[in-house]
N, C-alpha and C. Protein backbone atom coordinates (compact mmCIF):
# COMPACT_ATOMS: atom_id res chain seq x y z
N UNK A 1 69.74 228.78 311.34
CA UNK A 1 68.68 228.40 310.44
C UNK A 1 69.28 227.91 309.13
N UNK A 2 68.46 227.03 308.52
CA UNK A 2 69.24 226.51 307.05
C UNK A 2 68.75 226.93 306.58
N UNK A 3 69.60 227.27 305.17
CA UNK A 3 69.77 227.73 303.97
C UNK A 3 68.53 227.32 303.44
N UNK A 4 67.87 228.04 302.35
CA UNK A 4 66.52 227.43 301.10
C UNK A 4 67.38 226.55 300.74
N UNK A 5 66.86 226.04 300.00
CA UNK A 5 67.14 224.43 298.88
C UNK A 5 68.62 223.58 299.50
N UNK A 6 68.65 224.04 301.06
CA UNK A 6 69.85 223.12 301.28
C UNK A 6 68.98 221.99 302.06
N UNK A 7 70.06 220.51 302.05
CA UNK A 7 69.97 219.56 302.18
C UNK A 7 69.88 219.15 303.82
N UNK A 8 69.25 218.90 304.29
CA UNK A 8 69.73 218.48 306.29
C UNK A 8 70.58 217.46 306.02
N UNK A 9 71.76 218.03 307.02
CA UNK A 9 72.88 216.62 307.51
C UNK A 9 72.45 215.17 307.96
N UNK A 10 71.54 214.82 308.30
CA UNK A 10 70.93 213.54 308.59
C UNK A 10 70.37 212.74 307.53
N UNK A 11 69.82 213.99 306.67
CA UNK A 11 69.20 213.11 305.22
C UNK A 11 70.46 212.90 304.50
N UNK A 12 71.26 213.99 304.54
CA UNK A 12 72.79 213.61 303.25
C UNK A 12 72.99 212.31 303.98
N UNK A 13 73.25 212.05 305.24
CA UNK A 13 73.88 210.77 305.96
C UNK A 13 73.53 209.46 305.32
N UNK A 14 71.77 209.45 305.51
CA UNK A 14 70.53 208.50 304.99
C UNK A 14 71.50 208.26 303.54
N UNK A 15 71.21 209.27 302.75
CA UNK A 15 71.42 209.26 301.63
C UNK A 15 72.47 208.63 301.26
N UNK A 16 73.97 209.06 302.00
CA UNK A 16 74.94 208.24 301.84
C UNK A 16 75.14 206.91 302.05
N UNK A 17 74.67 206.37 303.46
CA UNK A 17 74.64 205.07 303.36
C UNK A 17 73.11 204.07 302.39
N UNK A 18 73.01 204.84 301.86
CA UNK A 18 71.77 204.47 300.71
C UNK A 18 72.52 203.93 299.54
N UNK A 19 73.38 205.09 299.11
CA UNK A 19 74.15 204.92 297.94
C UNK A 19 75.55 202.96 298.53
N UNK A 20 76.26 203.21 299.64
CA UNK A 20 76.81 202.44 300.08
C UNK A 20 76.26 201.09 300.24
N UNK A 21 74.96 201.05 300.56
CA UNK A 21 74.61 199.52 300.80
C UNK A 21 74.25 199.34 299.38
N UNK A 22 73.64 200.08 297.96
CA UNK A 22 73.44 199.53 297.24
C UNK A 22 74.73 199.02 296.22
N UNK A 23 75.91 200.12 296.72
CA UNK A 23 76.95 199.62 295.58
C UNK A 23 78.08 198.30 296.25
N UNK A 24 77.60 198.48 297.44
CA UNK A 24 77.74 196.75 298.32
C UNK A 24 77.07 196.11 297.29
N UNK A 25 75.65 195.54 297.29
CA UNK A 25 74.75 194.94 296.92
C UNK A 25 74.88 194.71 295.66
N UNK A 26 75.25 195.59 294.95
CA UNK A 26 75.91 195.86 293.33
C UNK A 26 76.85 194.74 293.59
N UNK A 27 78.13 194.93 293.90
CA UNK A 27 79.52 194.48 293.68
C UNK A 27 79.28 192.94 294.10
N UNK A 28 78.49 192.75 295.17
CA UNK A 28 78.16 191.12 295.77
C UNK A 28 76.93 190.20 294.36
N UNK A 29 76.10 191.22 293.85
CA UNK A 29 75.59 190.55 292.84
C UNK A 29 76.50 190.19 291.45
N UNK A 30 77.62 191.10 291.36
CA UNK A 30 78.35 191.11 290.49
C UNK A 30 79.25 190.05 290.70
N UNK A 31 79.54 189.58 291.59
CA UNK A 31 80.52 188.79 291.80
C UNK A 31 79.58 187.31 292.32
N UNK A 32 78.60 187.15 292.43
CA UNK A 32 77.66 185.65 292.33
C UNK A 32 77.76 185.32 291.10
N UNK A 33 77.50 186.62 290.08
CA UNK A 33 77.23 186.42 288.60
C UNK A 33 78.53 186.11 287.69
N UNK A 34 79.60 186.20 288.42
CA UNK A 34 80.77 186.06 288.01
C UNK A 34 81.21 184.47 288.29
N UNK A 35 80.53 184.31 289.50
CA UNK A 35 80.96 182.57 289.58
C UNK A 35 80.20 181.76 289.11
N UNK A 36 78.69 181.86 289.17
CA UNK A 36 78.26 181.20 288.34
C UNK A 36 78.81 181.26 287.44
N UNK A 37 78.60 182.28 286.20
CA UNK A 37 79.04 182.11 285.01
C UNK A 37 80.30 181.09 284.68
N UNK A 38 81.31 181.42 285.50
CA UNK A 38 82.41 180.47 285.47
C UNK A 38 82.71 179.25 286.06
N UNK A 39 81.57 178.99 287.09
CA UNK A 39 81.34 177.64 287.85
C UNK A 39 81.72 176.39 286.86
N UNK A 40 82.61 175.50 286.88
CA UNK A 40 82.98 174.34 286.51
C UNK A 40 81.71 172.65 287.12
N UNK A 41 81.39 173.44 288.22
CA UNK A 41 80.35 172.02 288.52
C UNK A 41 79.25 172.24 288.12
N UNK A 42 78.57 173.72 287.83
CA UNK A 42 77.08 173.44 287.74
C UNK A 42 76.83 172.58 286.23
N UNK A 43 75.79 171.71 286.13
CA UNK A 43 75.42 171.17 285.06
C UNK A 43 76.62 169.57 284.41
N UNK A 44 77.45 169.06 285.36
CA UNK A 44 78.41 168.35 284.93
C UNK A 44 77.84 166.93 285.48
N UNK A 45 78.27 165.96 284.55
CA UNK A 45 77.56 164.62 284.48
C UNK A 45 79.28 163.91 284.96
N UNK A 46 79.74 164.31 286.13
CA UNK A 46 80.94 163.56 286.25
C UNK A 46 81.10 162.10 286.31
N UNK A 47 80.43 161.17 286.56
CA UNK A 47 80.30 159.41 286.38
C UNK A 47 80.24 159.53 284.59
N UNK A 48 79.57 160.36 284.48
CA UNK A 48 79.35 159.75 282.45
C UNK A 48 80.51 160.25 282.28
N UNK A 49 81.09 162.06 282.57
CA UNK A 49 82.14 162.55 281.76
C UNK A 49 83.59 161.33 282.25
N UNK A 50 83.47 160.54 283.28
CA UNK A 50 84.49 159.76 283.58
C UNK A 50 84.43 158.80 282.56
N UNK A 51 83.37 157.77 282.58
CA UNK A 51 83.33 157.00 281.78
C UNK A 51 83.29 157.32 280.26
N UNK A 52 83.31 158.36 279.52
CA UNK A 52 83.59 158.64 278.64
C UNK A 52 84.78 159.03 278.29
N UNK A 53 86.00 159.15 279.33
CA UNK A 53 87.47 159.03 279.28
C UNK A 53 87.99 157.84 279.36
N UNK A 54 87.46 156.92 280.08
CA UNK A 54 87.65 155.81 279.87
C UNK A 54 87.34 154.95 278.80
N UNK A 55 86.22 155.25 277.88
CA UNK A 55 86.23 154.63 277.07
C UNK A 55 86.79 155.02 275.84
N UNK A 56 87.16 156.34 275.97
CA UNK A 56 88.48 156.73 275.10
C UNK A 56 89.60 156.72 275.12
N UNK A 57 90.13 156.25 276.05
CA UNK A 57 91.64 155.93 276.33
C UNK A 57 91.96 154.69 275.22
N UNK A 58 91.14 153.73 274.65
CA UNK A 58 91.74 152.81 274.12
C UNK A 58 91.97 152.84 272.78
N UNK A 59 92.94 152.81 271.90
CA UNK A 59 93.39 152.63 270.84
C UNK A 59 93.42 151.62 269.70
N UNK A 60 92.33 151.28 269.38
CA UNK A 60 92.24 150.38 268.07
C UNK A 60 91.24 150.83 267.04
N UNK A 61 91.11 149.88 266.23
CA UNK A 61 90.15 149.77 264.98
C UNK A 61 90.56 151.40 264.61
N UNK A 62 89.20 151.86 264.47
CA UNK A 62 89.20 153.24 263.68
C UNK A 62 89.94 154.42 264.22
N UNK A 63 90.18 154.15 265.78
CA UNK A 63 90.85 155.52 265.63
C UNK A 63 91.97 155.37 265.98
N UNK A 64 92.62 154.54 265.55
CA UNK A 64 94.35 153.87 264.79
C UNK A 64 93.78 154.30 263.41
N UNK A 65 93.14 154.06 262.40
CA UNK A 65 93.15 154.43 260.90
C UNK A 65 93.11 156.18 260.93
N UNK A 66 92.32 156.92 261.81
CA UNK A 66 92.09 158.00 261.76
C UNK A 66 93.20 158.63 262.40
N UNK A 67 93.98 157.94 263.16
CA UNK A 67 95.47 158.89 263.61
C UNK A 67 96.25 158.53 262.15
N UNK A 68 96.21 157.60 261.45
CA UNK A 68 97.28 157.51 260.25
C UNK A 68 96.80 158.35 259.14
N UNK A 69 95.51 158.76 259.00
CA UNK A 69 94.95 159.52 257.89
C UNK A 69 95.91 161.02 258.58
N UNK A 70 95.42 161.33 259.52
CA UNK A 70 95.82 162.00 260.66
C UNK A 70 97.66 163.01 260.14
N UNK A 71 98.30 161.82 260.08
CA UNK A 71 99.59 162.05 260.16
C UNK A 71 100.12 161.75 259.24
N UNK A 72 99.64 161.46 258.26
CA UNK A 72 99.80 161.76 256.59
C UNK A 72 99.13 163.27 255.85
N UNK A 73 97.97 163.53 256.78
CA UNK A 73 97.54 165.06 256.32
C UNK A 73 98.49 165.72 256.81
N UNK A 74 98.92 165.67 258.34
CA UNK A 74 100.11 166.67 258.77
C UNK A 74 101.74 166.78 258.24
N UNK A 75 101.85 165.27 257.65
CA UNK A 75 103.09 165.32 256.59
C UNK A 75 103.00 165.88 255.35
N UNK A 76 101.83 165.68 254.82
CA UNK A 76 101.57 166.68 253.42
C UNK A 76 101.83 168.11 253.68
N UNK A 77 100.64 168.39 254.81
CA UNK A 77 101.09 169.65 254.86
C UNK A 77 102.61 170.49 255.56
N UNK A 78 103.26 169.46 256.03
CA UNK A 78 104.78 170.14 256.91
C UNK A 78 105.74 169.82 255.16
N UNK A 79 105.44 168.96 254.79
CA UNK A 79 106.18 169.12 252.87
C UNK A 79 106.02 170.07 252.38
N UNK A 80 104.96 170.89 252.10
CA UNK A 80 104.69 171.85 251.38
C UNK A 80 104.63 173.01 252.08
N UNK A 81 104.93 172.72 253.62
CA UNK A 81 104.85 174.01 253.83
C UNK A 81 103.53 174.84 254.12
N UNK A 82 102.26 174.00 254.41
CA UNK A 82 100.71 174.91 254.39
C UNK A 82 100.74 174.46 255.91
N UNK A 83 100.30 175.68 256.44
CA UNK A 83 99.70 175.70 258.00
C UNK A 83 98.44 175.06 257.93
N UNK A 84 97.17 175.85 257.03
CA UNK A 84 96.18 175.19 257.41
C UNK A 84 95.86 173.54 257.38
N UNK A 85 97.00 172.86 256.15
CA UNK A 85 96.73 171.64 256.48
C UNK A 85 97.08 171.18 257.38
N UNK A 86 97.71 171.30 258.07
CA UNK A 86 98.61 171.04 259.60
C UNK A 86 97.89 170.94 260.88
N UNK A 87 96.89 172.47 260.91
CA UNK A 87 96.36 172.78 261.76
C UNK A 87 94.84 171.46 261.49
N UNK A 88 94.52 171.65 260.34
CA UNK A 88 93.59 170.67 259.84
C UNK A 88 94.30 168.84 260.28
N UNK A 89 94.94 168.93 260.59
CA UNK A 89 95.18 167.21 260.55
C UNK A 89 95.44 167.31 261.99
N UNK A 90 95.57 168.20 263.05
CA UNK A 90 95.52 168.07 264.63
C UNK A 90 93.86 167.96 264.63
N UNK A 91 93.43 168.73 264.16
CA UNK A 91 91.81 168.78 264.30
C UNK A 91 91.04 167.13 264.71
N UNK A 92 91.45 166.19 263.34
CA UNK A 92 91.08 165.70 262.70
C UNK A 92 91.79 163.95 263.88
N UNK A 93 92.46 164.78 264.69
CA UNK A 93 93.80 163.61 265.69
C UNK A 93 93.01 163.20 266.41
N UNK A 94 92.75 161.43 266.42
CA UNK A 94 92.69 161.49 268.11
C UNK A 94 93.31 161.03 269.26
N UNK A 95 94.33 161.54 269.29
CA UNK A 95 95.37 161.51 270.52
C UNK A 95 94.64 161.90 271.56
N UNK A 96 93.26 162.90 271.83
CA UNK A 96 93.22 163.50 273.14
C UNK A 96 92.14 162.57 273.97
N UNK A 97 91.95 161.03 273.37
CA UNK A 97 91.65 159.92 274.56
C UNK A 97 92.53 159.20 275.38
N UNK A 98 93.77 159.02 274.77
CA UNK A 98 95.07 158.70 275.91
C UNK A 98 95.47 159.69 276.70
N UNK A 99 95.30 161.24 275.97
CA UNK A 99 96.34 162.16 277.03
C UNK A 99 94.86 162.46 277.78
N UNK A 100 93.42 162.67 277.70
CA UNK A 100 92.72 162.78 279.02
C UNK A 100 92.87 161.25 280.01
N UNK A 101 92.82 160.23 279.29
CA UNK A 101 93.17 159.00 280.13
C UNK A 101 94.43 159.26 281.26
N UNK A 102 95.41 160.12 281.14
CA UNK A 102 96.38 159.95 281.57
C UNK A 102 96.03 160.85 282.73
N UNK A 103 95.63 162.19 282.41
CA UNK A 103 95.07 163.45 283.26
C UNK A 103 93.73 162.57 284.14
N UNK A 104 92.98 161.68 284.13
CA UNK A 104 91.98 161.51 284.64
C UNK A 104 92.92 160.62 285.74
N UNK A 105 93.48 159.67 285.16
CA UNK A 105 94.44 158.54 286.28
C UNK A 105 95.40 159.33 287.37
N UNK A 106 95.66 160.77 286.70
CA UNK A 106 96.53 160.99 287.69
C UNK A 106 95.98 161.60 288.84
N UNK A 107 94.85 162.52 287.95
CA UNK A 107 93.61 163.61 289.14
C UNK A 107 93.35 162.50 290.20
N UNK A 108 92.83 160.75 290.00
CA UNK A 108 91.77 160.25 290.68
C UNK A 108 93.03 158.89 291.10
N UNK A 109 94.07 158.91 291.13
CA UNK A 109 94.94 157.78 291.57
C UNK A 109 94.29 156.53 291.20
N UNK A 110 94.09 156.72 290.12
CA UNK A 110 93.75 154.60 289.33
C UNK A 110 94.68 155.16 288.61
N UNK A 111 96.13 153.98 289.17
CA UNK A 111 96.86 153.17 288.64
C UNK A 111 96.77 152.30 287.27
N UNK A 112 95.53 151.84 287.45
CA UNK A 112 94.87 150.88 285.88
C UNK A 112 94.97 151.62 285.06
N UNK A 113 94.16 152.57 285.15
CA UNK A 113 93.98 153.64 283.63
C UNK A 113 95.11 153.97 283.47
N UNK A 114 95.95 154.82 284.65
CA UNK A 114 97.25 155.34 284.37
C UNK A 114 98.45 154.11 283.10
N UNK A 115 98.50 152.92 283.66
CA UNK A 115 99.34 152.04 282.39
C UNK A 115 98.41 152.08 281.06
N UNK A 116 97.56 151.49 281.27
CA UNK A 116 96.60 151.65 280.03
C UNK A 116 96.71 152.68 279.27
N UNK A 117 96.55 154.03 279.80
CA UNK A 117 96.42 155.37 278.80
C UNK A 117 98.06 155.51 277.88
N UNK A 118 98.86 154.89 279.60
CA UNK A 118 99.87 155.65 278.91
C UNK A 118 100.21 154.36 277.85
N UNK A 119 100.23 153.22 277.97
CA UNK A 119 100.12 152.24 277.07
C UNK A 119 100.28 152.98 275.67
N UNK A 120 98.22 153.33 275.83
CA UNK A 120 97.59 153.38 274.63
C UNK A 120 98.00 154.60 273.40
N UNK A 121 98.94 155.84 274.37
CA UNK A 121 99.54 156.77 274.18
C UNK A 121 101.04 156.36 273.35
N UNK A 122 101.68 155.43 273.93
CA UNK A 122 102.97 154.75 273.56
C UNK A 122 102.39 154.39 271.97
N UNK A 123 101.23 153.50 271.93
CA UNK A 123 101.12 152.73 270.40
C UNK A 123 101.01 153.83 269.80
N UNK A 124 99.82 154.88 269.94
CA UNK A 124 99.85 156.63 268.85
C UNK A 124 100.89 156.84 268.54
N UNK A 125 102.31 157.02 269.56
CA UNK A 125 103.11 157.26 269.36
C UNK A 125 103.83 156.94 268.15
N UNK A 126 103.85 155.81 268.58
CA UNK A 126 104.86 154.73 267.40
C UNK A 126 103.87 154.75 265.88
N UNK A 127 103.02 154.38 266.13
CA UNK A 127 102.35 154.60 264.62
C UNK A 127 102.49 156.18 263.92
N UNK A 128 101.93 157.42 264.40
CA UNK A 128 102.74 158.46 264.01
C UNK A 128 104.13 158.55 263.80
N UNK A 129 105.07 158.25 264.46
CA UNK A 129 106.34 158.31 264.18
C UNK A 129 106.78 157.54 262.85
N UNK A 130 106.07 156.26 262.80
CA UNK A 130 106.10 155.26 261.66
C UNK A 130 105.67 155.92 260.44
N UNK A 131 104.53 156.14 260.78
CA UNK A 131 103.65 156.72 259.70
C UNK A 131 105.08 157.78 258.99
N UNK A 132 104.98 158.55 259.75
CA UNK A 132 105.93 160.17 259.21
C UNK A 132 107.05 159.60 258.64
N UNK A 133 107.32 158.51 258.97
CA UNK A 133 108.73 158.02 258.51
C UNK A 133 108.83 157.21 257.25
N UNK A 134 107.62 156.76 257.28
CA UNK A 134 107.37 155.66 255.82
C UNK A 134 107.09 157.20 254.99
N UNK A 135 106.05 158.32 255.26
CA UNK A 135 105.68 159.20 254.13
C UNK A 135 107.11 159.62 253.89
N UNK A 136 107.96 160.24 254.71
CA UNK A 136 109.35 161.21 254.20
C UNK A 136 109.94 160.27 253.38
N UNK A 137 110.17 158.93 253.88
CA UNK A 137 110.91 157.89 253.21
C UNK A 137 110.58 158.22 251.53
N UNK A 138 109.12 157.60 251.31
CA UNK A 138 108.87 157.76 250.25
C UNK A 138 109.02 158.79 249.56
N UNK A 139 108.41 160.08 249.42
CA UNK A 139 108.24 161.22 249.26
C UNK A 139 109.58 162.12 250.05
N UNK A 140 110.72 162.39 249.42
CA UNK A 140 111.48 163.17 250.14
C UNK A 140 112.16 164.35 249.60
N UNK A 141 112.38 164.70 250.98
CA UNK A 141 112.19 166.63 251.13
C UNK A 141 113.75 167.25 250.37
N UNK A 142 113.66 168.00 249.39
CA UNK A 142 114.66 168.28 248.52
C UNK A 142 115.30 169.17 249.60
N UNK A 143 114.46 170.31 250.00
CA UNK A 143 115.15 171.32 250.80
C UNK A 143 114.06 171.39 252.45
N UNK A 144 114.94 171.79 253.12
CA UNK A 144 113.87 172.30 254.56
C UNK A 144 113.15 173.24 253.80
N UNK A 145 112.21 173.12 254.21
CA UNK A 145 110.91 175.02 253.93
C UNK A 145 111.22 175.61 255.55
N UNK A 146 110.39 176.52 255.35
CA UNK A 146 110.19 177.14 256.76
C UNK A 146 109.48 176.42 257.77
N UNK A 147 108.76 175.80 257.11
CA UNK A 147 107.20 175.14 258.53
C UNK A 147 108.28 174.08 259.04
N UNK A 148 108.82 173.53 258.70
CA UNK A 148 109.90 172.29 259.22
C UNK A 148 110.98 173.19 259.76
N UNK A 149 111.55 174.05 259.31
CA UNK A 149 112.48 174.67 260.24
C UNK A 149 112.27 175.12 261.35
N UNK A 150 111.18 176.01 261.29
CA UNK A 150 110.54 176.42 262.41
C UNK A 150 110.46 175.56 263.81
N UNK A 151 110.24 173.92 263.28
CA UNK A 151 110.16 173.43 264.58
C UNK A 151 111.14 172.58 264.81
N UNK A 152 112.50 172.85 264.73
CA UNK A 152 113.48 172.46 265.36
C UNK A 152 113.55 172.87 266.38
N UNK A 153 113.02 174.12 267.23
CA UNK A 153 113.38 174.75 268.96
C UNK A 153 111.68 174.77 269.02
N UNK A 154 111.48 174.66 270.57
CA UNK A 154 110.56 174.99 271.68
C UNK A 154 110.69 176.21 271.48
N UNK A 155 110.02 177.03 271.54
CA UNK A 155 110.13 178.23 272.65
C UNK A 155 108.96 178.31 274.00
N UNK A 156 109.28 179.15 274.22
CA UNK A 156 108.37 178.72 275.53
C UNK A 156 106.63 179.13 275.41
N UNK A 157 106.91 180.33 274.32
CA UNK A 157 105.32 180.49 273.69
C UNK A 157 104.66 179.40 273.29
N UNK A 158 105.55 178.47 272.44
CA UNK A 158 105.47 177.38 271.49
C UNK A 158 104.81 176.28 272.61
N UNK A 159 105.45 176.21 273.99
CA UNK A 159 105.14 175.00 275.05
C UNK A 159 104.04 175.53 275.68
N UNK A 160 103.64 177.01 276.37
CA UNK A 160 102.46 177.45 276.58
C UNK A 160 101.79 177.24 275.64
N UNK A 161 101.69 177.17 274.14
CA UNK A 161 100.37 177.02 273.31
C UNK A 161 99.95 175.17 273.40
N UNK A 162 100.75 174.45 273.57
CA UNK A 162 101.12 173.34 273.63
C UNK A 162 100.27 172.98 275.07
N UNK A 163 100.40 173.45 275.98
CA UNK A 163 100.04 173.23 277.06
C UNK A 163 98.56 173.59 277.67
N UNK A 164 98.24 174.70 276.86
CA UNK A 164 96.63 175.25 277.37
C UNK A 164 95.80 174.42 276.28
N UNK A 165 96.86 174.18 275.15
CA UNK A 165 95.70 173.40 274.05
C UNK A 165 95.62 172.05 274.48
């Protein structure tokens, strides 16, 4: 005979697989809610977000003036030594229509974009380099500071920050 206030073995059973299908049911809702949340396709306009790499890959008029404003803020600030102006004149860059041009040509094999970006990447290039070279020219550095020393080496933190940004 059973015990007062004890439980029958068939109901604990019930009971157990009660608890089991719901913390199934738990962990499977938890993990829908996990991909959505992080889903990369839902809501993406990929023909526009393409064509909007494409039409940033090219390099003239204003945002040639706005890479030279660009790289005269980041020479002020690597002279003196201030991070935030530094960090303020990447902000302010727009380099990141050639380097997605380049990432889009390589994801989707067009060749076209691929010369083009990297083209359009080559002229940034040279005008920053120019640029930095006419400001030091003019304006020149009595002693290294730290912010210029600093980036004589990579480190590999330095290429991971470089790389996710």
């Amino acid at each position: 005979m059973e015990e007062e206030g004890s439980i029958p073995q068939d109901h604990q059973e019930l009971q157990k697989e009660k608890v089991q299908r719901s913390g199934r049911l738990f962990f499977k809702s938890l993990w829908k809610f996990i991909q959505e949340t992080l889903s990369l396709k839902d809501g993406i306009d990929m023909n526009g977000t393409m064509e909007g790499i494409r039409n940033d890959v090219e390099f003239k008029g204003h945002g040639a003036w706005i890479l030279v404003c660009s790289i005269m803020i980041a020479s002020i600030g690597l002279s003196i030594g201030n991070i935030p102006i530094i960090v303020g004149a990447m902000l302010i860059s727009p380099l990141m229509g050639p380097i997605l041009g380049i990432g889009l040509a390589a994801g989707t094999n067009d060749f076209e974009l691929l010369i083009k970006s990297l083209k359009d990447f080559g002229i940034s290039v040279v005008i920053s380099v120019l640029i930095s070279w006419l400001y030091f020219l003019i304006i020149p550095q009595p002693e290294i500071n730290l912010e210029l020393e600093g980036r004589k080496e990579a480190t590999l933190l330095a290429i991971a920050v470089a790389f996710f940004g």
